[in-house]
N, C-alpha and C. Protein backbone atom coordinates (compact mmCIF):
# COMPACT_ATOMS: atom_id res chain seq x y z
N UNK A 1 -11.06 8.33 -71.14
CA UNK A 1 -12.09 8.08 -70.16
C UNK A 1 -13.41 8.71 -70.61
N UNK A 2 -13.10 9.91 -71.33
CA UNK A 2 -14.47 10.45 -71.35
C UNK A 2 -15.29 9.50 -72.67
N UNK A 3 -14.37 8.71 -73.77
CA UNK A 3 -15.19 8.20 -74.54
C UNK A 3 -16.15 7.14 -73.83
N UNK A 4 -15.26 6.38 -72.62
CA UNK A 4 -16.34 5.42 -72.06
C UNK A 4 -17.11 5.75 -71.34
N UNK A 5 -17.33 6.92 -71.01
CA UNK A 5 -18.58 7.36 -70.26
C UNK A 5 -19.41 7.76 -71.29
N UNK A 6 -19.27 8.07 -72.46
CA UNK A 6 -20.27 8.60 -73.46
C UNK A 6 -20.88 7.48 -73.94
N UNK A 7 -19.93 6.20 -74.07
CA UNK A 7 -20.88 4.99 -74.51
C UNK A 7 -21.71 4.63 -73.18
N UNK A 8 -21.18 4.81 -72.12
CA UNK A 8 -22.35 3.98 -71.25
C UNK A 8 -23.86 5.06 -71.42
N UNK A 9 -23.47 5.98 -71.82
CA UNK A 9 -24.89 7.03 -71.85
C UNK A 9 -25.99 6.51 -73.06
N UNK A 10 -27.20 6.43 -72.89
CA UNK A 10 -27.75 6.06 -73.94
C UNK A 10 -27.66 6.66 -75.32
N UNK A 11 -27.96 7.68 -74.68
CA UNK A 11 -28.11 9.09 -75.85
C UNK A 11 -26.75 9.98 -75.99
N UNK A 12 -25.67 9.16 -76.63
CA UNK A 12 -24.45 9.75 -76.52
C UNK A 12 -24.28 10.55 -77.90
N UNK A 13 -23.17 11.53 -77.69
CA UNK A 13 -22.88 12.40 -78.97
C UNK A 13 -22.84 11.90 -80.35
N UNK A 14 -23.11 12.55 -81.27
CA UNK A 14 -23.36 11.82 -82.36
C UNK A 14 -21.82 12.10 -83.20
N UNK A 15 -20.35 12.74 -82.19
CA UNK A 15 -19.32 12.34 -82.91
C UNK A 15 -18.65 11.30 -82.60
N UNK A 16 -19.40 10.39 -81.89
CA UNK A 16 -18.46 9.19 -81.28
C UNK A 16 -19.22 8.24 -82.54
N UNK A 17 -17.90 7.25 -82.98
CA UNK A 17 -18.55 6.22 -83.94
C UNK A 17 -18.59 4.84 -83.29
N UNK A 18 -19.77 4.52 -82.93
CA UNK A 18 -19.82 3.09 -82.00
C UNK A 18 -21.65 2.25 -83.15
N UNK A 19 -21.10 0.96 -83.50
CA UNK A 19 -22.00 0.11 -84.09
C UNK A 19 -22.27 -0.99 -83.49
N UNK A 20 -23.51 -1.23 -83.96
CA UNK A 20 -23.48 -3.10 -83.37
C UNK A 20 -23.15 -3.82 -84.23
N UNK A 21 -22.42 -4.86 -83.76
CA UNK A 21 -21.49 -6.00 -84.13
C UNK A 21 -22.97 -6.56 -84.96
N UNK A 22 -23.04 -6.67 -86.39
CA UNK A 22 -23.65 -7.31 -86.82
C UNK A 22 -23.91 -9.13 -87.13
N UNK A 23 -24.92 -9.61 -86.45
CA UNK A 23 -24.91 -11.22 -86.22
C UNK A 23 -23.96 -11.31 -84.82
N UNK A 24 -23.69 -10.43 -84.36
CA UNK A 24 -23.20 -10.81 -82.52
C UNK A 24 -23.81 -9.80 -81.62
N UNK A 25 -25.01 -10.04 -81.63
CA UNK A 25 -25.53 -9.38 -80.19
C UNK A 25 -25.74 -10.03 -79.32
N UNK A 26 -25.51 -9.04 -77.88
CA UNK A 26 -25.72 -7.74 -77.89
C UNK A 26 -24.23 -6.85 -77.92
N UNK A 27 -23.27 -7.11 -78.96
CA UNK A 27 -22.06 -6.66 -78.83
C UNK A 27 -22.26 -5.28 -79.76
N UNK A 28 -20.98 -4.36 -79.06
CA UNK A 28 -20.78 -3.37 -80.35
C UNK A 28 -19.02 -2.79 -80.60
N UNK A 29 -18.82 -1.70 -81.12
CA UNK A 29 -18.23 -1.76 -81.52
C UNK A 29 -18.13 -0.22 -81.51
N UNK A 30 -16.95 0.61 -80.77
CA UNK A 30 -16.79 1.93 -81.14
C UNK A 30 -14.90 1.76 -81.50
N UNK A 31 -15.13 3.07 -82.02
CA UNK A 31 -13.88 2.99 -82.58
C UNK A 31 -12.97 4.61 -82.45
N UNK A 32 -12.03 4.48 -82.27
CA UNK A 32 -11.19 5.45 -81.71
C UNK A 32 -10.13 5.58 -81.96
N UNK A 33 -9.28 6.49 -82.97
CA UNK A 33 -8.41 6.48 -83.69
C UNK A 33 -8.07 4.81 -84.33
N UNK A 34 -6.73 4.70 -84.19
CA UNK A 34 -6.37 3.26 -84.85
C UNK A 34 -6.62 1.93 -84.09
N UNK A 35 -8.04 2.20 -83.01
CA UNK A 35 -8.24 1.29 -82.06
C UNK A 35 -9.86 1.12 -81.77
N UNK A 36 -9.97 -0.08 -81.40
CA UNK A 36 -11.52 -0.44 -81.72
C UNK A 36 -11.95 -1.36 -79.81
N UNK A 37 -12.81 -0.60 -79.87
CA UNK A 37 -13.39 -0.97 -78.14
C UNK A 37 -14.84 -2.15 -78.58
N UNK A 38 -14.63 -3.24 -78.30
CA UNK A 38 -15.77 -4.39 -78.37
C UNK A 38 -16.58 -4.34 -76.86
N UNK A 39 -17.57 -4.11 -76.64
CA UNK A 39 -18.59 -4.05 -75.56
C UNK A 39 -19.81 -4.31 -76.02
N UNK A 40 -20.28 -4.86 -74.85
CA UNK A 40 -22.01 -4.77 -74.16
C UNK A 40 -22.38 -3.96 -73.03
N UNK A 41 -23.31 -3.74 -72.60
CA UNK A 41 -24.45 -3.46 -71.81
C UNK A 41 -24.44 -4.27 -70.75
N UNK A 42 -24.02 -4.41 -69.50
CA UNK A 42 -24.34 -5.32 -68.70
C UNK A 42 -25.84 -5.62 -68.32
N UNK A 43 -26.37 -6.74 -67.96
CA UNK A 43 -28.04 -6.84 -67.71
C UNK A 43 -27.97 -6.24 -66.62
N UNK A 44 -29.45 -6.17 -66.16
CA UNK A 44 -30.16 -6.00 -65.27
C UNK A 44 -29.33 -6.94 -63.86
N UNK A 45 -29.41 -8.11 -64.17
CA UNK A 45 -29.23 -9.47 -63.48
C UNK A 45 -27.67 -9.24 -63.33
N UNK A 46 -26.64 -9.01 -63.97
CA UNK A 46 -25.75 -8.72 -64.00
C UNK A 46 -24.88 -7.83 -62.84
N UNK A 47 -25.89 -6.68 -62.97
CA UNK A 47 -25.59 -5.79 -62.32
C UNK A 47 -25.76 -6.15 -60.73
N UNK A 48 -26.89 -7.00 -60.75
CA UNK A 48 -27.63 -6.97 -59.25
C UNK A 48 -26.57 -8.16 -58.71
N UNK A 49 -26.28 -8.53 -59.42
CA UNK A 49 -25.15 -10.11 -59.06
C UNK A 49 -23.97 -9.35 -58.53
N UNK A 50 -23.30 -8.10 -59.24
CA UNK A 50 -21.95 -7.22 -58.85
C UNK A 50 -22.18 -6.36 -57.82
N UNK A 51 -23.11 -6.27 -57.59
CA UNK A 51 -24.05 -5.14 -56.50
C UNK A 51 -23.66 -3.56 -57.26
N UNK A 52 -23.84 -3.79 -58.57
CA UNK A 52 -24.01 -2.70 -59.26
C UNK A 52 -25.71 -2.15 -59.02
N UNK A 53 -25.42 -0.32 -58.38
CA UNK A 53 -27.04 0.38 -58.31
C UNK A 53 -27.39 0.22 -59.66
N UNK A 54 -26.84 0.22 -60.70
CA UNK A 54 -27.25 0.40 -62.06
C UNK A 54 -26.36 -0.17 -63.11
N UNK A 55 -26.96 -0.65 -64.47
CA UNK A 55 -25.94 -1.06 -65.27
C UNK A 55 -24.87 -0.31 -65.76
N UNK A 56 -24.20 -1.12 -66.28
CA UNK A 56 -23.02 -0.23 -67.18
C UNK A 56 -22.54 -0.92 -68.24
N UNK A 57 -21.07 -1.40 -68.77
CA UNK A 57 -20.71 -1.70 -69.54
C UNK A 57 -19.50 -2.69 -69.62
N UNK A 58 -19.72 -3.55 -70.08
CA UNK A 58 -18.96 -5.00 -69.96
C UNK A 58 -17.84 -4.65 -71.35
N UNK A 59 -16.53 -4.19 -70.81
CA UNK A 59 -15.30 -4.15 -72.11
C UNK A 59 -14.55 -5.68 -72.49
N UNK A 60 -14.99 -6.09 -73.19
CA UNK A 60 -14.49 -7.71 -73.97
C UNK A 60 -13.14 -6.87 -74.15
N UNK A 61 -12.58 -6.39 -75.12
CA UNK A 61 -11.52 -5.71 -75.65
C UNK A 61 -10.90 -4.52 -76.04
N UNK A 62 -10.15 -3.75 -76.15
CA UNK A 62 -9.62 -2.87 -76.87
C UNK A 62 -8.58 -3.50 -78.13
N UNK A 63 -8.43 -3.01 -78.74
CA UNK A 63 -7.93 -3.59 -79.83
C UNK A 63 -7.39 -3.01 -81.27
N UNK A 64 -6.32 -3.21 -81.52
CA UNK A 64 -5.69 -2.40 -82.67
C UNK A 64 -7.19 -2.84 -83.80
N UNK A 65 -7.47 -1.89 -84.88
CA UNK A 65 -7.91 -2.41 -85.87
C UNK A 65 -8.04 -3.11 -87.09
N UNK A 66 -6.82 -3.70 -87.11
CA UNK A 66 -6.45 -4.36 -88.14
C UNK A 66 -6.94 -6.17 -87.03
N UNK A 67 -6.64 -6.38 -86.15
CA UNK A 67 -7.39 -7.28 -85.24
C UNK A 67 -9.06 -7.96 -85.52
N UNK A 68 -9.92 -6.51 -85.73
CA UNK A 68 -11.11 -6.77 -85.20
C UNK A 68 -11.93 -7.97 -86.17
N UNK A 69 -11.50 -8.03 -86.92
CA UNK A 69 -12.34 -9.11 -87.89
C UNK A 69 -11.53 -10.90 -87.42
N UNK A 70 -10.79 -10.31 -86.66
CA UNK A 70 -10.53 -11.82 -86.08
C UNK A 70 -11.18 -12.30 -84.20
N UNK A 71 -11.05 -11.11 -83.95
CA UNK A 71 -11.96 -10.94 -82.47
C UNK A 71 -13.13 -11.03 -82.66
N UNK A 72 -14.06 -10.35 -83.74
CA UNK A 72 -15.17 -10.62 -83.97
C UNK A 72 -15.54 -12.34 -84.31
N UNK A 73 -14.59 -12.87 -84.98
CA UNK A 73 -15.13 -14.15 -85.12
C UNK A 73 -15.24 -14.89 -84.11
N UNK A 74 -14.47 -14.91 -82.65
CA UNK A 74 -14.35 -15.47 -81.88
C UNK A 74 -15.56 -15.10 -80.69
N UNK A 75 -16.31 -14.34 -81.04
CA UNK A 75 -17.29 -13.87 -79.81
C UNK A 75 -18.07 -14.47 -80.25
């Protein structure tokens, strides 16, 4: 739990390893032992549609890592 609260933070620790999905934005990509978390950013619009006060974070997947180069193709 505490890793997904560090990604929704902008300015999160610099030992968490999270990238953007290169050629799929606005996706990214943190990774956590032998397992890989695919997310976005929910919008603005998003939020106000969920009656979210504020954004957060849209989880597409968790995912073993040997997976992710096939999940990635599909987003």
């Amino acid at each position: 739990m505490t890793l997904l609260r560090s990604l929704a933070d902008e300015a999160s620790p610099a030992n968490i390893d999270r990238r953007p999905l290169v050629g799929r934005e606005p996706w990214w990509r943190a990774r956590t032992g032998d397992h890989r978390i695919i997310y976005r950013r929910i919008t603005r619009d998003e939020a106000r549609l969920l009656g979210a006060p504020s954004g957060g974070l849209l989880i597409q997947r968790v995912i073993d890592r040997r997976d992710l180069e096939g999940v990635i193709r599909r987003l």
